[in-house]
N, C-alpha and C. Protein backbone atom coordinates (compact mmCIF):
# COMPACT_ATOMS: atom_id res chain seq x y z
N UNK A 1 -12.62 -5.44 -17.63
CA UNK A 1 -11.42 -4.80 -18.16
C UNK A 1 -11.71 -3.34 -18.49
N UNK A 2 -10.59 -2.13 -18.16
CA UNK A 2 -11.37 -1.07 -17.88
C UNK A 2 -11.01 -0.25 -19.63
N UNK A 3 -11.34 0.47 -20.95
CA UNK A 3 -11.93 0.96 -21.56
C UNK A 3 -10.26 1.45 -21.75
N UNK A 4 -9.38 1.58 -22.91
CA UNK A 4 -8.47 2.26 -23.07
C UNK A 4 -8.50 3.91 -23.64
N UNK A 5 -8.04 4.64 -22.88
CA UNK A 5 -8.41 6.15 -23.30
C UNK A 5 -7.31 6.38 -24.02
N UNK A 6 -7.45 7.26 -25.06
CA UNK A 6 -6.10 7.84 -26.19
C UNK A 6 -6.26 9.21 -26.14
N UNK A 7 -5.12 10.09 -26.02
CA UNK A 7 -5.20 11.14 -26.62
C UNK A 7 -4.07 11.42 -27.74
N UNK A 8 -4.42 11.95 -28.87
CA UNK A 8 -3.25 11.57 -30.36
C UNK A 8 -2.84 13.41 -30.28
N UNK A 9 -1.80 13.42 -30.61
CA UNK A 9 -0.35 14.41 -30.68
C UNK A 9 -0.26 14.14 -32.38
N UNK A 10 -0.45 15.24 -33.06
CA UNK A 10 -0.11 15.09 -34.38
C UNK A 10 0.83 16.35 -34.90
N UNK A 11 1.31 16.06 -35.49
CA UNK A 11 2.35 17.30 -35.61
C UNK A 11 3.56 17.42 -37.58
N UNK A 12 3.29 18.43 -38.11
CA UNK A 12 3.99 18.93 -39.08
C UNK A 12 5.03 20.12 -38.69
N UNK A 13 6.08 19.85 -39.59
CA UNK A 13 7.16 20.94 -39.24
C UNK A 13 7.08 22.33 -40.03
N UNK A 14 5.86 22.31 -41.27
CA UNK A 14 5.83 23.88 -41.68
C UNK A 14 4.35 24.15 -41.90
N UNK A 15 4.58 25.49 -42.07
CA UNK A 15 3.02 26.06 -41.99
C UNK A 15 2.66 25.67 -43.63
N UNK A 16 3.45 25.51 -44.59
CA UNK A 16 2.78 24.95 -45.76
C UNK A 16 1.98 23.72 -45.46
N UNK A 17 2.69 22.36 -44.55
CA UNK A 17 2.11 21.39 -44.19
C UNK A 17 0.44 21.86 -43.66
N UNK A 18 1.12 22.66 -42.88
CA UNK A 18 -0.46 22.80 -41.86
C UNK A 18 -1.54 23.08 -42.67
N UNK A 19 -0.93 24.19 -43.66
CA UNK A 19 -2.34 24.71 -44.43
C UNK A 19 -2.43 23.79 -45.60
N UNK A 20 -1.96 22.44 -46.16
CA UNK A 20 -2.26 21.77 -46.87
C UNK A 20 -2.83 20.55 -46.18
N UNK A 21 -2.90 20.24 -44.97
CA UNK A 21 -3.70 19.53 -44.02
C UNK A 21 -3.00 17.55 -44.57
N UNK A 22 -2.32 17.75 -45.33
CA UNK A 22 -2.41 16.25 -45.86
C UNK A 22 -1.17 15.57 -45.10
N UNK A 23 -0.31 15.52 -43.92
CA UNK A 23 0.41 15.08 -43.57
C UNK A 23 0.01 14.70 -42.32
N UNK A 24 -1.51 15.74 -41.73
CA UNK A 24 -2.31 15.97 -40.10
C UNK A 24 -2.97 14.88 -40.63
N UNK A 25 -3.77 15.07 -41.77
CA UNK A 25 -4.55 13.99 -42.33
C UNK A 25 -4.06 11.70 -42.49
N UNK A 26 -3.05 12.36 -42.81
CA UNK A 26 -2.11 10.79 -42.96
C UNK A 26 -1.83 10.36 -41.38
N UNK A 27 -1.59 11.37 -40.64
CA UNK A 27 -1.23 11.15 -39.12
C UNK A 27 -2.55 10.37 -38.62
N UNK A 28 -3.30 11.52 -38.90
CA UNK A 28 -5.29 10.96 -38.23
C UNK A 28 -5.27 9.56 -38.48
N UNK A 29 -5.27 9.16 -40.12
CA UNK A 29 -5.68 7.47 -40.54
C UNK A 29 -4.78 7.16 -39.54
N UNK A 30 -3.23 7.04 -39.52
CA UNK A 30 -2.67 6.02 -38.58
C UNK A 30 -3.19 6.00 -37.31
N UNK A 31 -3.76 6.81 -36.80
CA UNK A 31 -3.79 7.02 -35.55
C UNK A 31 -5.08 5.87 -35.30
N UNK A 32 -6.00 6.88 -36.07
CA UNK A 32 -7.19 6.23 -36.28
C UNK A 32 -7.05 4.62 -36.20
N UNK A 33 -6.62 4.26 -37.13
CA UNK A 33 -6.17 2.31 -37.30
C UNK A 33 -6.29 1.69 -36.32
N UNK A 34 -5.18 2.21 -35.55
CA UNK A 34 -4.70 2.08 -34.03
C UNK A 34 -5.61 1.80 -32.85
N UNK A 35 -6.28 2.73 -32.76
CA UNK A 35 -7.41 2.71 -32.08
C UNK A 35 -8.37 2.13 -32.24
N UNK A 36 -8.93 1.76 -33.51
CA UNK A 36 -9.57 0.82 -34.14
C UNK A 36 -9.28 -0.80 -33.88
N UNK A 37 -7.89 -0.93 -33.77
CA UNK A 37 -7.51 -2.49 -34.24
C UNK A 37 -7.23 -2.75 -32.75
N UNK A 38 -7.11 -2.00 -31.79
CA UNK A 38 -6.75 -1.91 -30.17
C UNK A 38 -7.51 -1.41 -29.30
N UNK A 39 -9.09 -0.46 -30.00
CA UNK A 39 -9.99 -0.71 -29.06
C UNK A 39 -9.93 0.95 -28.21
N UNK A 40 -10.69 1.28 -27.55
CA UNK A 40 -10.59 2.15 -26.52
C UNK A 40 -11.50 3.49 -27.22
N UNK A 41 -11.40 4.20 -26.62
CA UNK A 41 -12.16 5.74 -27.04
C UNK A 41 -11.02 6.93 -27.23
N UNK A 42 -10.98 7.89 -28.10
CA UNK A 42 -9.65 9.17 -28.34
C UNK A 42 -10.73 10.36 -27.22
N UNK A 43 -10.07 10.53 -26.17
CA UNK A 43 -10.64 11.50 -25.82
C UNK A 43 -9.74 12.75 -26.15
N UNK A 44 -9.14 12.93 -26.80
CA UNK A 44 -8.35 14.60 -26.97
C UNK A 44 -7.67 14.50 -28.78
N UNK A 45 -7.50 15.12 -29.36
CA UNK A 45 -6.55 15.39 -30.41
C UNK A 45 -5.73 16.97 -30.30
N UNK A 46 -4.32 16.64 -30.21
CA UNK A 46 -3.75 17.90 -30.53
C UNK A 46 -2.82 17.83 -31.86
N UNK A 47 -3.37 19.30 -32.16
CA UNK A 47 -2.36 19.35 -33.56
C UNK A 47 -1.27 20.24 -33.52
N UNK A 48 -0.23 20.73 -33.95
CA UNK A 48 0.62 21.20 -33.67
C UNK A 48 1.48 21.58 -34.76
N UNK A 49 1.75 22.94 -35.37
CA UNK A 49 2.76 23.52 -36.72
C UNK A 49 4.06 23.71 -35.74
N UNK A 50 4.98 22.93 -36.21
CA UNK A 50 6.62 23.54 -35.33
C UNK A 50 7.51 22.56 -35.65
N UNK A 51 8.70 22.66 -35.55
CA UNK A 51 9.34 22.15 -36.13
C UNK A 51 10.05 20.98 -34.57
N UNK A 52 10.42 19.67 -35.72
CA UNK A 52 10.68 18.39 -34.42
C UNK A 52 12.18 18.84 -33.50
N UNK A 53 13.07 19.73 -33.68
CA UNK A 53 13.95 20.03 -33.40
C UNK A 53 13.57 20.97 -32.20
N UNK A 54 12.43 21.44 -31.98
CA UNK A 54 11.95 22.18 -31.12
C UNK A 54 11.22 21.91 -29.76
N UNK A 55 11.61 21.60 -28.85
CA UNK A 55 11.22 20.60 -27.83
C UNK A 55 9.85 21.05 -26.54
N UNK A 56 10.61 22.57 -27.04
CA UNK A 56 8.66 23.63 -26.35
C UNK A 56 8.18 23.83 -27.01
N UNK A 57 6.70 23.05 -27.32
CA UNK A 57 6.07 22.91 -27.95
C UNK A 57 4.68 22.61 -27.01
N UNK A 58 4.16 23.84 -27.57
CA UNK A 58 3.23 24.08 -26.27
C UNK A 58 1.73 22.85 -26.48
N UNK A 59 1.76 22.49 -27.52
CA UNK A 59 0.10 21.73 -27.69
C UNK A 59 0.98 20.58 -27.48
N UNK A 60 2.00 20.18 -27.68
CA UNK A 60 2.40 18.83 -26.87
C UNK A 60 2.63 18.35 -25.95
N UNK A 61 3.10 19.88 -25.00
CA UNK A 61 2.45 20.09 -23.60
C UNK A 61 1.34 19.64 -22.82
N UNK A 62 0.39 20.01 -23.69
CA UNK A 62 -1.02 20.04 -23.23
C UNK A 62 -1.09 18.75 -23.52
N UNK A 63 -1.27 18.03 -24.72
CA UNK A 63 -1.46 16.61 -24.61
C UNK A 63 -0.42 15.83 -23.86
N UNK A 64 0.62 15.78 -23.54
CA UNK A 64 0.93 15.13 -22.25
C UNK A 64 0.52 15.24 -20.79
N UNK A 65 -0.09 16.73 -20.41
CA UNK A 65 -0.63 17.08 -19.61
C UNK A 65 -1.95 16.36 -19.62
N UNK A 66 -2.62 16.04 -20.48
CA UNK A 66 -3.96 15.77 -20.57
C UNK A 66 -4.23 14.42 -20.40
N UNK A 67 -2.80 13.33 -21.47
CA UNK A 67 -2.76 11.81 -21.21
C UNK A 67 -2.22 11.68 -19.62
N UNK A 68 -1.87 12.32 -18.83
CA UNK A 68 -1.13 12.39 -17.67
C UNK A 68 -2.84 11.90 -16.90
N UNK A 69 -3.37 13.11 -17.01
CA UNK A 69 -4.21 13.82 -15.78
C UNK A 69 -4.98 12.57 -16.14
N UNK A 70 -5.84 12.30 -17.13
CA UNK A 70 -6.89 11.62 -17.83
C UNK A 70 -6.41 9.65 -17.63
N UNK A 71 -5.03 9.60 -17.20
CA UNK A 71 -4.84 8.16 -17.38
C UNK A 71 -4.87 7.49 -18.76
N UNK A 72 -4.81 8.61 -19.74
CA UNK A 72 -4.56 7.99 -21.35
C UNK A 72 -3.48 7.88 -21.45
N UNK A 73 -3.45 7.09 -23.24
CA UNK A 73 -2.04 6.72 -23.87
C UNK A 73 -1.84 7.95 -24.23
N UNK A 74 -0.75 8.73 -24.70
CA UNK A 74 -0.29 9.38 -25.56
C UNK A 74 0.11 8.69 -26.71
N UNK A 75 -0.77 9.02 -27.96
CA UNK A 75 -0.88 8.15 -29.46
C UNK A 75 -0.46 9.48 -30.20
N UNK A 76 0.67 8.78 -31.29
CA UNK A 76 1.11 9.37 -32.15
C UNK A 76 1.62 8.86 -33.41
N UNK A 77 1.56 9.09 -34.50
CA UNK A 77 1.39 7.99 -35.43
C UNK A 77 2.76 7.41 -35.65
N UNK A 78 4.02 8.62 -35.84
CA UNK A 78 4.76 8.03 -36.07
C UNK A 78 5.96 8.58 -35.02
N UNK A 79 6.77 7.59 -33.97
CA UNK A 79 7.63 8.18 -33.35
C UNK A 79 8.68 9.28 -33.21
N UNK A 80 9.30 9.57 -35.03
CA UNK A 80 9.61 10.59 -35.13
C UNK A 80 8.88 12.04 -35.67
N UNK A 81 7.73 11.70 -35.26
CA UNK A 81 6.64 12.69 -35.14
C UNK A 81 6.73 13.64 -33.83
N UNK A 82 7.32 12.85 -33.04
CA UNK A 82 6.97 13.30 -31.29
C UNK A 82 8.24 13.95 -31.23
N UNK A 83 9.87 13.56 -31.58
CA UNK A 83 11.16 14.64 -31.31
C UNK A 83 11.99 13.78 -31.93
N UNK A 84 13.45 14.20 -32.33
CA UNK A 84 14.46 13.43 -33.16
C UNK A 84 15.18 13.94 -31.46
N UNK A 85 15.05 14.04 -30.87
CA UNK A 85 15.96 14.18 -29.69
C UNK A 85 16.12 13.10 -28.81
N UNK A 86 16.93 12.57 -28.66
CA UNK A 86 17.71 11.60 -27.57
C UNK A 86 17.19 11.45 -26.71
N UNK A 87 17.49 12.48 -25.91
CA UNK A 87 17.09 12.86 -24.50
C UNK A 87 15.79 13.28 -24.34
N UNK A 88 15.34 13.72 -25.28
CA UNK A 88 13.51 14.15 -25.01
C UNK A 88 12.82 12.97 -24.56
N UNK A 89 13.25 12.04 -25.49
CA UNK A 89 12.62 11.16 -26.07
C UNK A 89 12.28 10.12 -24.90
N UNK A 90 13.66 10.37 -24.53
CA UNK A 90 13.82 9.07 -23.10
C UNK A 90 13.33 9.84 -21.63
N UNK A 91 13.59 11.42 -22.00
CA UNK A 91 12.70 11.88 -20.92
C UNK A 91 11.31 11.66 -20.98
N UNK A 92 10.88 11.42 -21.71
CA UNK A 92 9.12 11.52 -22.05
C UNK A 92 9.27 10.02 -21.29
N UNK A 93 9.78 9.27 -21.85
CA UNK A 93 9.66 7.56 -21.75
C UNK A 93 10.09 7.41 -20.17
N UNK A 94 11.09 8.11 -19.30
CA UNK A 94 10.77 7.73 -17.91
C UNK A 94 10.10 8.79 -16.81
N UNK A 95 9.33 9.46 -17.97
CA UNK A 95 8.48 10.31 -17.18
C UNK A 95 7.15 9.96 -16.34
N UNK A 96 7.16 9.06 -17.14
CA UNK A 96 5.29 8.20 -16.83
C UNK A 96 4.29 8.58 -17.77
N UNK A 97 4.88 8.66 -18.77
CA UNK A 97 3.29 9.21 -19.60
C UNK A 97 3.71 7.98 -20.49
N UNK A 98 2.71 7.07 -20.79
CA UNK A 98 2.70 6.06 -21.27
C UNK A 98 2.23 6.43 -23.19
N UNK A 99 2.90 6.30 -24.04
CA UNK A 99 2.80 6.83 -25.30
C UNK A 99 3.12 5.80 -26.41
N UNK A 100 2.55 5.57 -27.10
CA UNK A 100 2.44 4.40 -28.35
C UNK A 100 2.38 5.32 -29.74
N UNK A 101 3.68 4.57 -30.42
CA UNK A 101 3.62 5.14 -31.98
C UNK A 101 2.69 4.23 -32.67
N UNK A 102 1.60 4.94 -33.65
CA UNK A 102 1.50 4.15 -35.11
C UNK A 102 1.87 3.16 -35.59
N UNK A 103 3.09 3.27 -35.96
CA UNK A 103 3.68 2.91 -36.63
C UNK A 103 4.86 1.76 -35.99
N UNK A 104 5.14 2.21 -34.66
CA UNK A 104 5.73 1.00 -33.95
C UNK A 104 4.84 0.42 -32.71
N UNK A 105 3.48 0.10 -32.77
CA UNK A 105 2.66 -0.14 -31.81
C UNK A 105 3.16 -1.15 -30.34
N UNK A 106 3.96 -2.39 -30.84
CA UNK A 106 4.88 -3.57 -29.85
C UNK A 106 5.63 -2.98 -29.78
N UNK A 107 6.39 -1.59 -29.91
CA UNK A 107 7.78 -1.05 -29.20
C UNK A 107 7.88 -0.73 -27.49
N UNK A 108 8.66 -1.91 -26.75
CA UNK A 108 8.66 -1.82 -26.01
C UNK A 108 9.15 -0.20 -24.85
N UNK A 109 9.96 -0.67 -23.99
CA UNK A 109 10.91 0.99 -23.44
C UNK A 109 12.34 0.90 -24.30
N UNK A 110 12.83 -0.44 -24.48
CA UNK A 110 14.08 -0.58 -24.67
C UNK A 110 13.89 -0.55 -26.26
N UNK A 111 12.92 -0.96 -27.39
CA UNK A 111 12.93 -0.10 -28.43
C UNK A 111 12.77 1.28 -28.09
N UNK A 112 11.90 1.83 -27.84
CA UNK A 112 12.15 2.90 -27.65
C UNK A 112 13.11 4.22 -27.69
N UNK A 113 14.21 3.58 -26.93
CA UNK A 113 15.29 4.31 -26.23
C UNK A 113 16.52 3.77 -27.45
N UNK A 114 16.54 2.96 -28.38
CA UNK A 114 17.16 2.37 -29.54
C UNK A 114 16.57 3.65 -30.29
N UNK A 115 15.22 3.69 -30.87
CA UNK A 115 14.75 4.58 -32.10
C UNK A 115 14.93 5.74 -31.44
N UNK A 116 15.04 6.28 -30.02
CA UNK A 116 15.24 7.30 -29.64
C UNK A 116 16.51 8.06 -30.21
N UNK A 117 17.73 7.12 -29.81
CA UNK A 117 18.80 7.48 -30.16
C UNK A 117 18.85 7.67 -32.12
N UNK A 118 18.56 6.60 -32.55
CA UNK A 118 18.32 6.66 -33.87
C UNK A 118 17.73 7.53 -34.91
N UNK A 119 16.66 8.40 -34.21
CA UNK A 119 16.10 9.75 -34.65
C UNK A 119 16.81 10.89 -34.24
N UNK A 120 17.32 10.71 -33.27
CA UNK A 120 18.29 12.16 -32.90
C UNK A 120 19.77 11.55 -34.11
N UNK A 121 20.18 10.53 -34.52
CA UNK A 121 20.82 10.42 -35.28
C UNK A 121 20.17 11.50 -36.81
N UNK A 122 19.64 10.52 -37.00
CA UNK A 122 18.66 11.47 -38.21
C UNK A 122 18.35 12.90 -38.90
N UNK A 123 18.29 13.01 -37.15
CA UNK A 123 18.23 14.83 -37.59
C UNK A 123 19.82 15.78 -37.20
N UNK A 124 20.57 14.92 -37.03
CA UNK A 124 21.90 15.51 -37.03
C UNK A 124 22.79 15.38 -38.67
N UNK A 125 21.67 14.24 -39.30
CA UNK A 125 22.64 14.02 -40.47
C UNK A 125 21.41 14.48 -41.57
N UNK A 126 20.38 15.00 -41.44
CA UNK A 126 19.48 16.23 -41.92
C UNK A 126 20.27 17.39 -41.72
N UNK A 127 20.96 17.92 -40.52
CA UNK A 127 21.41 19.27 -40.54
C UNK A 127 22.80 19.49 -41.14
N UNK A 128 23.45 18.01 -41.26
CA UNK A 128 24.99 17.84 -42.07
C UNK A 128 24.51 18.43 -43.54
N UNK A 129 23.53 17.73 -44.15
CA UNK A 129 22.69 17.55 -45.51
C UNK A 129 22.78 19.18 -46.14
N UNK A 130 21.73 20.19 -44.99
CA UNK A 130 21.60 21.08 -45.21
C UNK A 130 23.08 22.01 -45.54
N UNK A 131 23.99 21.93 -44.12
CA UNK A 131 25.36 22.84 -44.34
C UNK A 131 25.74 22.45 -44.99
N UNK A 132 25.81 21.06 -45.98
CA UNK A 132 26.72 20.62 -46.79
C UNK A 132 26.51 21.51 -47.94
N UNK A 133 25.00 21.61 -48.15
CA UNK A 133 24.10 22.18 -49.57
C UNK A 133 24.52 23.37 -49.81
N UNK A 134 24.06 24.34 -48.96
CA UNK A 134 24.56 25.48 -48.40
C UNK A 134 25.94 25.69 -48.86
N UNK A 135 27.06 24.70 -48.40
CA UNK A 135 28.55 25.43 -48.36
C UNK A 135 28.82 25.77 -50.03
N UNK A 136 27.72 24.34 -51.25
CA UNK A 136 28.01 24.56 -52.55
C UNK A 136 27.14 25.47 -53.15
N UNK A 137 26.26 25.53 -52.72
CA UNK A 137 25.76 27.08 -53.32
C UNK A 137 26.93 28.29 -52.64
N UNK A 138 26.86 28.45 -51.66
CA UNK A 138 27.84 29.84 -51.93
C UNK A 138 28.82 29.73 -52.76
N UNK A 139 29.77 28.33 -52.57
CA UNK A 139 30.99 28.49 -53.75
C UNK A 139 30.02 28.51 -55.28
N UNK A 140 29.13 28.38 -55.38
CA UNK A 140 28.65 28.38 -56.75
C UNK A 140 28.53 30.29 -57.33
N UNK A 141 27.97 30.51 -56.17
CA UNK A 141 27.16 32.13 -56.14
C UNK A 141 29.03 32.61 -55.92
N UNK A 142 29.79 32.59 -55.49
CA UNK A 142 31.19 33.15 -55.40
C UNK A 142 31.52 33.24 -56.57
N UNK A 143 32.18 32.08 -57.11
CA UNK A 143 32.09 31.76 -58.92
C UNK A 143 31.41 33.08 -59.89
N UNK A 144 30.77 33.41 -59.50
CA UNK A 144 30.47 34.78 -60.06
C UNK A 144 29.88 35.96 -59.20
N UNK A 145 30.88 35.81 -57.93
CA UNK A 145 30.93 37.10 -57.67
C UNK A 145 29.80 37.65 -56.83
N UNK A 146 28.89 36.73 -56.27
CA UNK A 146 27.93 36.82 -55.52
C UNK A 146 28.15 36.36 -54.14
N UNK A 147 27.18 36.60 -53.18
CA UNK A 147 27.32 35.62 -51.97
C UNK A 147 25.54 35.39 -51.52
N UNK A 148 25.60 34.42 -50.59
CA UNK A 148 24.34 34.37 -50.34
C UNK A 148 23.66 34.94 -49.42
N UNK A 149 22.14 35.36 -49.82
CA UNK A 149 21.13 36.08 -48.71
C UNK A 149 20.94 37.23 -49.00
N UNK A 150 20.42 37.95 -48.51
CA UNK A 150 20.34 39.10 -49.05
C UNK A 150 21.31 40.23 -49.18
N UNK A 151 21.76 40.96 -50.38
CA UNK A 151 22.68 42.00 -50.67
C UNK A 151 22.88 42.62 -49.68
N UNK A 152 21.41 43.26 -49.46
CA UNK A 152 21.69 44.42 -48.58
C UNK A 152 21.93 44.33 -47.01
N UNK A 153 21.93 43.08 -47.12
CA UNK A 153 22.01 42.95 -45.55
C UNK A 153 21.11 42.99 -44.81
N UNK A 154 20.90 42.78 -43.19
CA UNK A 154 20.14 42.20 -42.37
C UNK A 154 19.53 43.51 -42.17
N UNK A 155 20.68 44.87 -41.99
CA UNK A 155 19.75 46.19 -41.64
C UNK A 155 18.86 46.58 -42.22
N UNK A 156 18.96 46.51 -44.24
CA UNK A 156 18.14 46.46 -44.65
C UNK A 156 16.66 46.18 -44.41
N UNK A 157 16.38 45.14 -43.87
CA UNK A 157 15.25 43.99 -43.42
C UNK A 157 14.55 44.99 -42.16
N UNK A 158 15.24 45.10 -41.57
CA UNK A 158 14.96 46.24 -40.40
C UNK A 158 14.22 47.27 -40.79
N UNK A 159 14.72 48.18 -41.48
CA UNK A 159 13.76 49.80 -42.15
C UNK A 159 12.66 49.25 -42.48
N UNK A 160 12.21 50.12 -41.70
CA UNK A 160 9.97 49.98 -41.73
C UNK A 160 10.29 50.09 -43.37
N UNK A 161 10.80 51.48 -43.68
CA UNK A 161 10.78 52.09 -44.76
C UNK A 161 10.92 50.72 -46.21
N UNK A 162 11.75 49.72 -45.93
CA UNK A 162 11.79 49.04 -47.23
C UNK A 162 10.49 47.36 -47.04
N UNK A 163 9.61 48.46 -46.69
CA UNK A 163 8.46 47.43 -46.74
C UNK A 163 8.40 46.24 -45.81
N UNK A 164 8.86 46.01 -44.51
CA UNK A 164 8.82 44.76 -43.95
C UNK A 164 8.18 44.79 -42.59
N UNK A 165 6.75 45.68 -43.45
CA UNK A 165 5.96 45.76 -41.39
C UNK A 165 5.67 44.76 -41.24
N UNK A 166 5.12 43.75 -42.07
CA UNK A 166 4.34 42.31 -41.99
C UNK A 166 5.47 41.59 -41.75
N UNK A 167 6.55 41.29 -42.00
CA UNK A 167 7.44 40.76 -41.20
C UNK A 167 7.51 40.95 -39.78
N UNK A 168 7.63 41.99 -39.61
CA UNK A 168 7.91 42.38 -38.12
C UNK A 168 6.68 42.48 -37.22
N UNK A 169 5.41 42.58 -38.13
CA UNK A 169 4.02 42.42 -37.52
C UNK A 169 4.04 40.74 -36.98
N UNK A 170 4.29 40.19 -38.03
CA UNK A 170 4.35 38.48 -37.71
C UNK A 170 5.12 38.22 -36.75
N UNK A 171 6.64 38.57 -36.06
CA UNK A 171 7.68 38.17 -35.37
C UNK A 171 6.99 38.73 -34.19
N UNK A 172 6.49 39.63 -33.91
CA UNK A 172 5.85 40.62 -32.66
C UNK A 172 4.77 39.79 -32.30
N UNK A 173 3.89 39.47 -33.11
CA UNK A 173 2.90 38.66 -32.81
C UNK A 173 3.33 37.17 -32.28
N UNK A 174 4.10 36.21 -32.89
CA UNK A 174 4.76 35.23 -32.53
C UNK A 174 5.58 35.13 -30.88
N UNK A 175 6.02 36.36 -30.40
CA UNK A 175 6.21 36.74 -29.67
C UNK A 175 5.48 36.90 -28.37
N UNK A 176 4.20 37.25 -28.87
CA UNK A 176 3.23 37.98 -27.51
C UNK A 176 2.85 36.52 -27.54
N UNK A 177 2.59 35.60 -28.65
CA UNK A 177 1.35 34.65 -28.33
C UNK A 177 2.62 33.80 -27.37
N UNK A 178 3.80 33.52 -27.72
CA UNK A 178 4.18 32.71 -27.09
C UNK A 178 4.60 33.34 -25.57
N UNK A 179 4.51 34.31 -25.06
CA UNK A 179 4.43 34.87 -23.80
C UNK A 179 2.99 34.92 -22.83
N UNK A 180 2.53 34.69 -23.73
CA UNK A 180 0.93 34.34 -23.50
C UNK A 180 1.00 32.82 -23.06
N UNK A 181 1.47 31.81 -24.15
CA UNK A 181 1.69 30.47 -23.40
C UNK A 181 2.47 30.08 -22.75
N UNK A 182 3.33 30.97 -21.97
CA UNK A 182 4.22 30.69 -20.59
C UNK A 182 4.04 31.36 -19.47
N UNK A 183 2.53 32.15 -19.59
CA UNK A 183 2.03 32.88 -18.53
C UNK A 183 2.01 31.95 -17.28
N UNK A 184 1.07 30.83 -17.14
CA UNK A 184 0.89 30.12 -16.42
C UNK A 184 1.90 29.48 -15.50
């Protein structure tokens, strides 16, 4: 019987996560378990800061590229770890890259394509959550005469002059690196 290969996809949606390591960390144990209780060797780990709503996502790239080439699983701890998208989800699933959650290890294709739909539910009624929040803070900030975001406006943010090179150092940089990972 031939040796099951894994490569694990771990992924947080903010850079606070990333630099507090404890959500990559909780991902690892599940993953870890997994592999443990089912055997085989992890030949790859990718980690990944970005948010699940975001579907180019270049180190998840690479680990599908890698479970592809290599004949591994794609392991991830928890399914809505990998996209709250519908269609991603089921594209990944009749793509051929064979991928096992954590957390739902016996999920067949046809679970799958159920929690698929069910996480893109999720994050549509996450983004209701947010505009809802949003619409009562402004009527709150109106109530006296305020509105939200910044006073001065977006041009503001713009002038080197009111201190925001590191802003714009960061967006420029974010920029090149990700033109850098679509060179290829």
């Amino acid at each position: 019987m031939r040796e099951t290969k894994w490569v694990s996809y771990l992924r947080v949606s903010t850079g606070r996560q990333g630099r507090e390591g404890l959500g990559i960390a909780a991902q690892r144990d599940a993953v870890a378990a997994l592999v443990r209780a089912q055997g085989g060797r992890m030949l790859e780990e990718f980690v990944e800061v970005e948010s699940g709503g975001n579907n180019e996502r270049p180190e998840l790239q690479r680990a599908i590229r890698r479970a592809k080439v290599s004949g591994a699983r794609l392991l991830i701890a928890k399914l809505d770890r990998l996209s709250r998208s519908a269609s991603f989800l089921l594209h990944l699933r009749d793509s051929g890259v064979r991928f096992v959650a954590a957390d739902l290890p016996t999920a067949d294709e046809t679970v799958v394509g159920i929690m698929a739909v069910i996480a893109q539910r999720e994050r549509e009624v996450i983004a209701q959550r947010t505009k809802d929040a949003l619409a009562v803070a402004r009527r709150r900030l109106a109530l006296e005469g305020r509105k939200l975001g910044n006073p001065n406006g977006a041009s503001a943010l713009r002038k080197a002059a009111k201190g925001n090179h590191a802003a714009i150092a960061a967006v420029s940089a974010g920029a090149e690196r990700r033109a850098e990972e679509l060179r290829e």
